[in-house]
PDB file of N, CA and C in Angstrom:
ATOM      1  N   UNK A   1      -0.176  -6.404   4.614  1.00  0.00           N
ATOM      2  CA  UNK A   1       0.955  -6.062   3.776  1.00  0.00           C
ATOM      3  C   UNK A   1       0.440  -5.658   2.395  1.00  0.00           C
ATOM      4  N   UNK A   2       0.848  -4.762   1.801  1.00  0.00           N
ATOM      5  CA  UNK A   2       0.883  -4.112   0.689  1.00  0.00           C
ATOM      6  C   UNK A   2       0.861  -4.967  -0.279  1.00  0.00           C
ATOM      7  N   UNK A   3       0.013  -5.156  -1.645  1.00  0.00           N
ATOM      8  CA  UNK A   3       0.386  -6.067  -2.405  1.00  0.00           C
ATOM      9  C   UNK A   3       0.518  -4.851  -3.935  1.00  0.00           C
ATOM     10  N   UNK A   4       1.664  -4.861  -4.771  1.00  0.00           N
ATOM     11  CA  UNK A   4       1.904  -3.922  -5.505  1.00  0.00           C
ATOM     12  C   UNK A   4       2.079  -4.521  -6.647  1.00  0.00           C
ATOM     13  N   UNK A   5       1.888  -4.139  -7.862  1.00  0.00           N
ATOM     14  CA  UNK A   5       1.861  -4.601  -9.593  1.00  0.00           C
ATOM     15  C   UNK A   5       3.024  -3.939 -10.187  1.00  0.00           C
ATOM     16  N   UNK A   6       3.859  -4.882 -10.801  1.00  0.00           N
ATOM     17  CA  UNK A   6       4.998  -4.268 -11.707  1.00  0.00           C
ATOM     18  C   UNK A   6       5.294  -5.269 -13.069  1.00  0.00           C
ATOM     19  N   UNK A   7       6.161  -4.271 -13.338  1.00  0.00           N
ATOM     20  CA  UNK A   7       6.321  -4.661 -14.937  1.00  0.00           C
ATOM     21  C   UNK A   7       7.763  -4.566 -15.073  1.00  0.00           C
ATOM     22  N   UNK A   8       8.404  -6.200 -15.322  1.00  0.00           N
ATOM     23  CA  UNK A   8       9.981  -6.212 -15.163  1.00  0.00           C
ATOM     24  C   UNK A   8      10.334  -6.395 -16.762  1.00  0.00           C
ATOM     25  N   UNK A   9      11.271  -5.282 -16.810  1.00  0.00           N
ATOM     26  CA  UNK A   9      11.979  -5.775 -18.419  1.00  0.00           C
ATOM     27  C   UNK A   9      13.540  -5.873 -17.946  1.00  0.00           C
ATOM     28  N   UNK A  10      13.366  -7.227 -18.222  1.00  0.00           N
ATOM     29  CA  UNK A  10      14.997  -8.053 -17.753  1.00  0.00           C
ATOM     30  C   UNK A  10      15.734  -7.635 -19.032  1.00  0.00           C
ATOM     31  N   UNK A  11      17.416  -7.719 -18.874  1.00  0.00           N
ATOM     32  CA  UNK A  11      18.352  -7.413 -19.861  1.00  0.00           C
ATOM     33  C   UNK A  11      18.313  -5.691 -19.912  1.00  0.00           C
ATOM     34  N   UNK A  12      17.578  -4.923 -19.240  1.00  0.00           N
ATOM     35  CA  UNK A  12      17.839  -3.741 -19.565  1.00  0.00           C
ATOM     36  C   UNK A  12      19.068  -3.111 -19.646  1.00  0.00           C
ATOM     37  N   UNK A  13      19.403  -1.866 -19.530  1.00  0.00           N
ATOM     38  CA  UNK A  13      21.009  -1.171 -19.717  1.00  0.00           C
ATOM     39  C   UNK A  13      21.569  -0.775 -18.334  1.00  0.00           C
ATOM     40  N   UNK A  14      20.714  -0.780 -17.452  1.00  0.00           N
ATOM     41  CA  UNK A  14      20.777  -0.386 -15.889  1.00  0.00           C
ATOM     42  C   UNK A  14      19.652  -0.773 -15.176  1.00  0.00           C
ATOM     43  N   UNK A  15      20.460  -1.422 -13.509  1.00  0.00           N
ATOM     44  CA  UNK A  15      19.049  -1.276 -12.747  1.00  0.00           C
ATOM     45  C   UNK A  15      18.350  -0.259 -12.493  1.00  0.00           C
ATOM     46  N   UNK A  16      17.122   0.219 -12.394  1.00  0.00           N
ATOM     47  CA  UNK A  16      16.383   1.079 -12.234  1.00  0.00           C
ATOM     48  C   UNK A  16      14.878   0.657 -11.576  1.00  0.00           C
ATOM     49  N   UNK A  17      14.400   1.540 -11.165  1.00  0.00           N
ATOM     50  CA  UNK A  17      12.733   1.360 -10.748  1.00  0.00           C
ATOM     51  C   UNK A  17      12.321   3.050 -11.425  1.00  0.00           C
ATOM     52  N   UNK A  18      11.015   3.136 -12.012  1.00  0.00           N
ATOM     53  CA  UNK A  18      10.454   3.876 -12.512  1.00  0.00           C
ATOM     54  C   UNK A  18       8.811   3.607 -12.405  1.00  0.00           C
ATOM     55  N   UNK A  19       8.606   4.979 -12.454  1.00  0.00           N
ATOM     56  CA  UNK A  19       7.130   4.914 -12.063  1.00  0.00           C
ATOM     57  C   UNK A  19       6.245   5.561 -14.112  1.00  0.00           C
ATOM     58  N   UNK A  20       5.116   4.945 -14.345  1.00  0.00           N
ATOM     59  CA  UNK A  20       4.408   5.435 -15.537  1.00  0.00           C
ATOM     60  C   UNK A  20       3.136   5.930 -14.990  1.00  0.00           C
ATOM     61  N   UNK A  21       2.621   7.004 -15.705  1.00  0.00           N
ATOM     62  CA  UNK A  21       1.951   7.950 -15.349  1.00  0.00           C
ATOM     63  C   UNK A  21       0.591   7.209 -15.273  1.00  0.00           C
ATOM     64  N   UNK A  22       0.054   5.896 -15.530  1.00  0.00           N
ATOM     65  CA  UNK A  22      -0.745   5.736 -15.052  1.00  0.00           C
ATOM     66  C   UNK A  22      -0.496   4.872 -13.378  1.00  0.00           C
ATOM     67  N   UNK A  23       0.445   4.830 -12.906  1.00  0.00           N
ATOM     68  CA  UNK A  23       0.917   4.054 -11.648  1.00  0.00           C
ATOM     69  C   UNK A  23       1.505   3.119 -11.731  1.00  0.00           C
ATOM     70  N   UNK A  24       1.619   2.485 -12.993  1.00  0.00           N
ATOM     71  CA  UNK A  24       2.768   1.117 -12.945  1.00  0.00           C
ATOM     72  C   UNK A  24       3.613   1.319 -12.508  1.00  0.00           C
ATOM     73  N   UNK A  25       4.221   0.143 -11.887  1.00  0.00           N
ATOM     74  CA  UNK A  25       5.945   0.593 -11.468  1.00  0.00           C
ATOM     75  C   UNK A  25       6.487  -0.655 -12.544  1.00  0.00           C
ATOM     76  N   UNK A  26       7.720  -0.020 -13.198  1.00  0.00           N
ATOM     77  CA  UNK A  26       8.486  -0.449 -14.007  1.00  0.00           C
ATOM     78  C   UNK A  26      10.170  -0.772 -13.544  1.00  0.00           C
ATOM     79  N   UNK A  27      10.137  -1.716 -13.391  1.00  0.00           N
ATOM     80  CA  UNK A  27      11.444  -2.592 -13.023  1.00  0.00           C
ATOM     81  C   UNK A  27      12.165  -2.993 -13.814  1.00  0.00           C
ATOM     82  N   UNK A  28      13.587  -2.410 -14.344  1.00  0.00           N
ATOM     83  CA  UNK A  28      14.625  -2.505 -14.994  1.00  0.00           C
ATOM     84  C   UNK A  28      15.498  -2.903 -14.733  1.00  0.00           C
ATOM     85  N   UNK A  29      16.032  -4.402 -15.244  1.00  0.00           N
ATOM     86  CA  UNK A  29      17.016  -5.226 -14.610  1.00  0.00           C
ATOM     87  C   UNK A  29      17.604  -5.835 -15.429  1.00  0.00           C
ATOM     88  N   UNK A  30      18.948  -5.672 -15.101  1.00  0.00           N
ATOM     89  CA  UNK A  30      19.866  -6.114 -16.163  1.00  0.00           C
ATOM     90  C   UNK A  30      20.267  -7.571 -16.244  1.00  0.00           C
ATOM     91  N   UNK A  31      19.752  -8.271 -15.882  1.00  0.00           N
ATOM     92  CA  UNK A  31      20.234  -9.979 -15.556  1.00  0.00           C
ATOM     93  C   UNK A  31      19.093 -10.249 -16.388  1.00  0.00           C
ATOM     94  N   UNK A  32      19.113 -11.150 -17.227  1.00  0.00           N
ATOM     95  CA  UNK A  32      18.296 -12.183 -17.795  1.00  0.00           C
ATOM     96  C   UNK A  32      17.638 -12.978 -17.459  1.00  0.00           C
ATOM     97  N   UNK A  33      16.227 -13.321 -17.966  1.00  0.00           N
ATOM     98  CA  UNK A  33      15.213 -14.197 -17.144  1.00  0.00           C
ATOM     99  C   UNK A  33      15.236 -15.583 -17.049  1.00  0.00           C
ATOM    100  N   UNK A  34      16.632 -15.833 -16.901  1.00  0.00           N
ATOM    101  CA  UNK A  34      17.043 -17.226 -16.852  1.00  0.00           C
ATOM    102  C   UNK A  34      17.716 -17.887 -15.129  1.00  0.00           C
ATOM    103  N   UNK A  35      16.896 -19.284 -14.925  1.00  0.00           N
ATOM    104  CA  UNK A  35      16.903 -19.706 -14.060  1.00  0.00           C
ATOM    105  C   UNK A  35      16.628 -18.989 -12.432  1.00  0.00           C
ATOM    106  N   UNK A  36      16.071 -17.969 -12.456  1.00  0.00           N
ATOM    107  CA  UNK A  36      15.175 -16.924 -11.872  1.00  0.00           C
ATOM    108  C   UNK A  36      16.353 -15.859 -11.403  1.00  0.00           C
ATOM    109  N   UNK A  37      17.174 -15.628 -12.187  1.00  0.00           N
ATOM    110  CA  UNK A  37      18.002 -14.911 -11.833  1.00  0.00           C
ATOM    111  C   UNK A  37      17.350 -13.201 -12.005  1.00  0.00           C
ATOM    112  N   UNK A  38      16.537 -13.736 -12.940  1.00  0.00           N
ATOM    113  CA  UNK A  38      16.067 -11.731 -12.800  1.00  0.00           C
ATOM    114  C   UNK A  38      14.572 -11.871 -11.625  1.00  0.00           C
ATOM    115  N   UNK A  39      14.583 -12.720 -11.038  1.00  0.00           N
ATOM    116  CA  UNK A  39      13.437 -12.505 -10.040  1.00  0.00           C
ATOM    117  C   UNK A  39      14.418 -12.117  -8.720  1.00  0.00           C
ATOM    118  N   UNK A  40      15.612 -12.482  -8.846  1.00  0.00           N
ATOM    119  CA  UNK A  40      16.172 -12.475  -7.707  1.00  0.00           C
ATOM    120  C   UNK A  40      16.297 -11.171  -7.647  1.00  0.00           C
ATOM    121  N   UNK A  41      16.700 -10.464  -9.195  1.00  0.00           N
ATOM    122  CA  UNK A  41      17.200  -9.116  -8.955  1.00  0.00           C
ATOM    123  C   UNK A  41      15.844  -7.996  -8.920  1.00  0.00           C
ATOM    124  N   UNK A  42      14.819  -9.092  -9.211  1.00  0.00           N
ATOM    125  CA  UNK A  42      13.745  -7.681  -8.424  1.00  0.00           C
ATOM    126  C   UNK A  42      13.634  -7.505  -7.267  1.00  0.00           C
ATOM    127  N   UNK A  43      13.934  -8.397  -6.244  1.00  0.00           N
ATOM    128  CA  UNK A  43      13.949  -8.594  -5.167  1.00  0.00           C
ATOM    129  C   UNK A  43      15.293  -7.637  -4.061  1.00  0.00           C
ATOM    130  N   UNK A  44      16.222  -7.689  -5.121  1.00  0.00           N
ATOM    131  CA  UNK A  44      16.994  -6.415  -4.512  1.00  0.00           C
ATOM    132  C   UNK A  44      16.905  -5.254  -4.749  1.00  0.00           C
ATOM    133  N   UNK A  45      16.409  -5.072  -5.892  1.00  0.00           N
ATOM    134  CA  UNK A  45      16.314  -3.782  -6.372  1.00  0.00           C
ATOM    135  C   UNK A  45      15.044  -3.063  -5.909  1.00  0.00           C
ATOM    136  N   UNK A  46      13.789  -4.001  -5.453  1.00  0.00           N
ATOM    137  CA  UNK A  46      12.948  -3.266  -4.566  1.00  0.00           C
ATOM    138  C   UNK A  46      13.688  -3.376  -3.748  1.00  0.00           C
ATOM    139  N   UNK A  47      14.261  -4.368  -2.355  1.00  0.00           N
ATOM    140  CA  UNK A  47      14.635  -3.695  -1.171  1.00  0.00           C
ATOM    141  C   UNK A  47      15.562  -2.773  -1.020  1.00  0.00           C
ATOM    142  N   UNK A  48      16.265  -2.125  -2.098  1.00  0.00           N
ATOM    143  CA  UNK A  48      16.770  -1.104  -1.853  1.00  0.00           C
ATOM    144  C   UNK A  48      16.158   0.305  -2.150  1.00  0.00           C
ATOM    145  N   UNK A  49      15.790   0.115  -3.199  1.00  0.00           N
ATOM    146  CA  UNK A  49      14.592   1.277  -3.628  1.00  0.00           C
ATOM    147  C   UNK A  49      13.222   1.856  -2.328  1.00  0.00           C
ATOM    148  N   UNK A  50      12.838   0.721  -1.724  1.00  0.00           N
ATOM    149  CA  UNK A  50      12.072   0.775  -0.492  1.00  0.00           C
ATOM    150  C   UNK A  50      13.014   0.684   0.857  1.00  0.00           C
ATOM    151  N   UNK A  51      14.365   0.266   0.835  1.00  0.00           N
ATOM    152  CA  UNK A  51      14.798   0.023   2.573  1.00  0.00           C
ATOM    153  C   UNK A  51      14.261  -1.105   3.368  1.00  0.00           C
ATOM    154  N   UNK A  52      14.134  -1.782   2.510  1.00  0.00           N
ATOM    155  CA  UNK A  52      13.301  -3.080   3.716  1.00  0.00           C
ATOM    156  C   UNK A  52      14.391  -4.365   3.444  1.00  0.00           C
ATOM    157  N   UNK A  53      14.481  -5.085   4.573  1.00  0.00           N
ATOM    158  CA  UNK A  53      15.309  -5.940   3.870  1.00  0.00           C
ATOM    159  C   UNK A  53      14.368  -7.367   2.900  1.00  0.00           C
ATOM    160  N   UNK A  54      15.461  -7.738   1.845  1.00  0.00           N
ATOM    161  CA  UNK A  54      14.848  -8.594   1.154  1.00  0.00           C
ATOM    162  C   UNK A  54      14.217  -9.927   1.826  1.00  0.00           C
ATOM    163  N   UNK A  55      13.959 -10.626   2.796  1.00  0.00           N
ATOM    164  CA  UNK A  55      13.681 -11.358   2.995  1.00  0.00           C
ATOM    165  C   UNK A  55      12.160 -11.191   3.367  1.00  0.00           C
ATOM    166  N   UNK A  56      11.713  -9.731   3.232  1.00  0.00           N
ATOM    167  CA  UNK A  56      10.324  -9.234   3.727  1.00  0.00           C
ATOM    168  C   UNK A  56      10.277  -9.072   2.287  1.00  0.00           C
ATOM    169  N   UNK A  57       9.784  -9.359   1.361  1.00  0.00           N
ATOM    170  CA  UNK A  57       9.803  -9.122   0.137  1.00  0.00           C
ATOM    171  C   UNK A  57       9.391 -10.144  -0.772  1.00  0.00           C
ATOM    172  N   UNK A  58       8.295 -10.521  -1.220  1.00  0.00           N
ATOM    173  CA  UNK A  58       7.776 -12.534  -1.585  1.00  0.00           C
ATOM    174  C   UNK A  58       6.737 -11.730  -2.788  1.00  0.00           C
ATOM    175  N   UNK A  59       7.593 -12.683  -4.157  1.00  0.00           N
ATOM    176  CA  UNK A  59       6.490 -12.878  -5.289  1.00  0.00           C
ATOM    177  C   UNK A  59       5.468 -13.436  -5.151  1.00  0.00           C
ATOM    178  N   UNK A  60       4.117 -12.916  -5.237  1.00  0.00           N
ATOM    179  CA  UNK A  60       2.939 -13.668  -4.972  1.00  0.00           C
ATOM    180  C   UNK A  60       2.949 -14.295  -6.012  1.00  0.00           C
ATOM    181  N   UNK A  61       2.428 -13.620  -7.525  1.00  0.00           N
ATOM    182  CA  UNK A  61       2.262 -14.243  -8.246  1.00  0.00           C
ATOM    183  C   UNK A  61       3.489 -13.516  -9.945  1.00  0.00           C
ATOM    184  N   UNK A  62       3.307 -14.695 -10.655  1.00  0.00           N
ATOM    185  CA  UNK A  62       4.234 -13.977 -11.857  1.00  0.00           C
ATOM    186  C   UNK A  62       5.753 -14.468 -11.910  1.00  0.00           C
ATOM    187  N   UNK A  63       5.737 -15.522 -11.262  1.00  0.00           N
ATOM    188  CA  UNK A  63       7.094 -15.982 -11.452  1.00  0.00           C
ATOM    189  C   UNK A  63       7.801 -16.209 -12.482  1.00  0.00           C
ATOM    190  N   UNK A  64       7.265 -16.682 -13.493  1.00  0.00           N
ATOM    191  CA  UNK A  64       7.806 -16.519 -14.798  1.00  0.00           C
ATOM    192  C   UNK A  64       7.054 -15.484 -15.769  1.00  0.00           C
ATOM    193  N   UNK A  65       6.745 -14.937 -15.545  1.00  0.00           N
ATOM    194  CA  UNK A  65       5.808 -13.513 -16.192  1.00  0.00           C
ATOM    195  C   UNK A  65       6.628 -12.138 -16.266  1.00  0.00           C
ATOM    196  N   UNK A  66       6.745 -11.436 -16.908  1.00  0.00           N
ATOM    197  CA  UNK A  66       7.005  -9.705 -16.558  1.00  0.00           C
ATOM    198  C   UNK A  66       6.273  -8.984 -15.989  1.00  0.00           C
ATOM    199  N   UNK A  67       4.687  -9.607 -15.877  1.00  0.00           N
ATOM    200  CA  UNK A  67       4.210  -8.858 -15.037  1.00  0.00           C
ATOM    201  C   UNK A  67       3.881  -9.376 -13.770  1.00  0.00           C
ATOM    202  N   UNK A  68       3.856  -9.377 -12.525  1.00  0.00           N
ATOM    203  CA  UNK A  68       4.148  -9.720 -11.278  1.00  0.00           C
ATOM    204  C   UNK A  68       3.402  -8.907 -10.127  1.00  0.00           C
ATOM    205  N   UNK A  69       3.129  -9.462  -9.489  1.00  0.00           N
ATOM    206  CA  UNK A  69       1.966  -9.067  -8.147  1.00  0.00           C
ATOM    207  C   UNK A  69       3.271  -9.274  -6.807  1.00  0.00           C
ATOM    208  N   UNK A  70       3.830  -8.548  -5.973  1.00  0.00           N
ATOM    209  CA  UNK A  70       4.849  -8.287  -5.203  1.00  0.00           C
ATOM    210  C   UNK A  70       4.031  -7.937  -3.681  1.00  0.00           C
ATOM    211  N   UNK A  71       4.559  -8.962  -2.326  1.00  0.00           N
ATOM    212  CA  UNK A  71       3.934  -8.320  -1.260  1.00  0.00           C
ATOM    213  C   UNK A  71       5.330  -7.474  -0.704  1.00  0.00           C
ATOM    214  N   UNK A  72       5.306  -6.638  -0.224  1.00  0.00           N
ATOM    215  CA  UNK A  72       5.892  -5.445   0.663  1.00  0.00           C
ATOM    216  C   UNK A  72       5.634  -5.582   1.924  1.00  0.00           C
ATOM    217  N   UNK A  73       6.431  -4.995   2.639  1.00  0.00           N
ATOM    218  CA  UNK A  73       6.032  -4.952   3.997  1.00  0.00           C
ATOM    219  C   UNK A  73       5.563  -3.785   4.796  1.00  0.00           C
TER     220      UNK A  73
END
């Protein structure tokens, strides 16, 4: 399984996924990083952005971090 690097800025103005020209993927989520509510919403917002369902979808590492190591399926 794929293990992928992103960079979540919680509270943003919209969900979004975006890519930066050196390959980061940038995760924009509007829920606040409180009580893991914006981990939850990376977790949907990749499985919809990718089509997989969320339960194939596990923070390796970065749980309380913005930056985060994500396995894929």
């Amino acid at each position: 399984m794929p293990k992928v690097n992103l960079r979540v800025i919680p509270r943003a103005r919209q969900n979004k996924i975006t890519t930066d020209a050196d390959g980061t993927i940038r995760v924009h989520i509007t829920a606040a990083p409180v009580d893991g509510a914006a981990n939850d919403a990376v977790i949907r917002a990749l499985a919809e952005h990718f089509h997989v369902p969320k339960s194939q979808i596990k923070i390796i590492r970065g749980e309380t971090s913005r930056n985060k190591v994500v396995e894929l399926p």
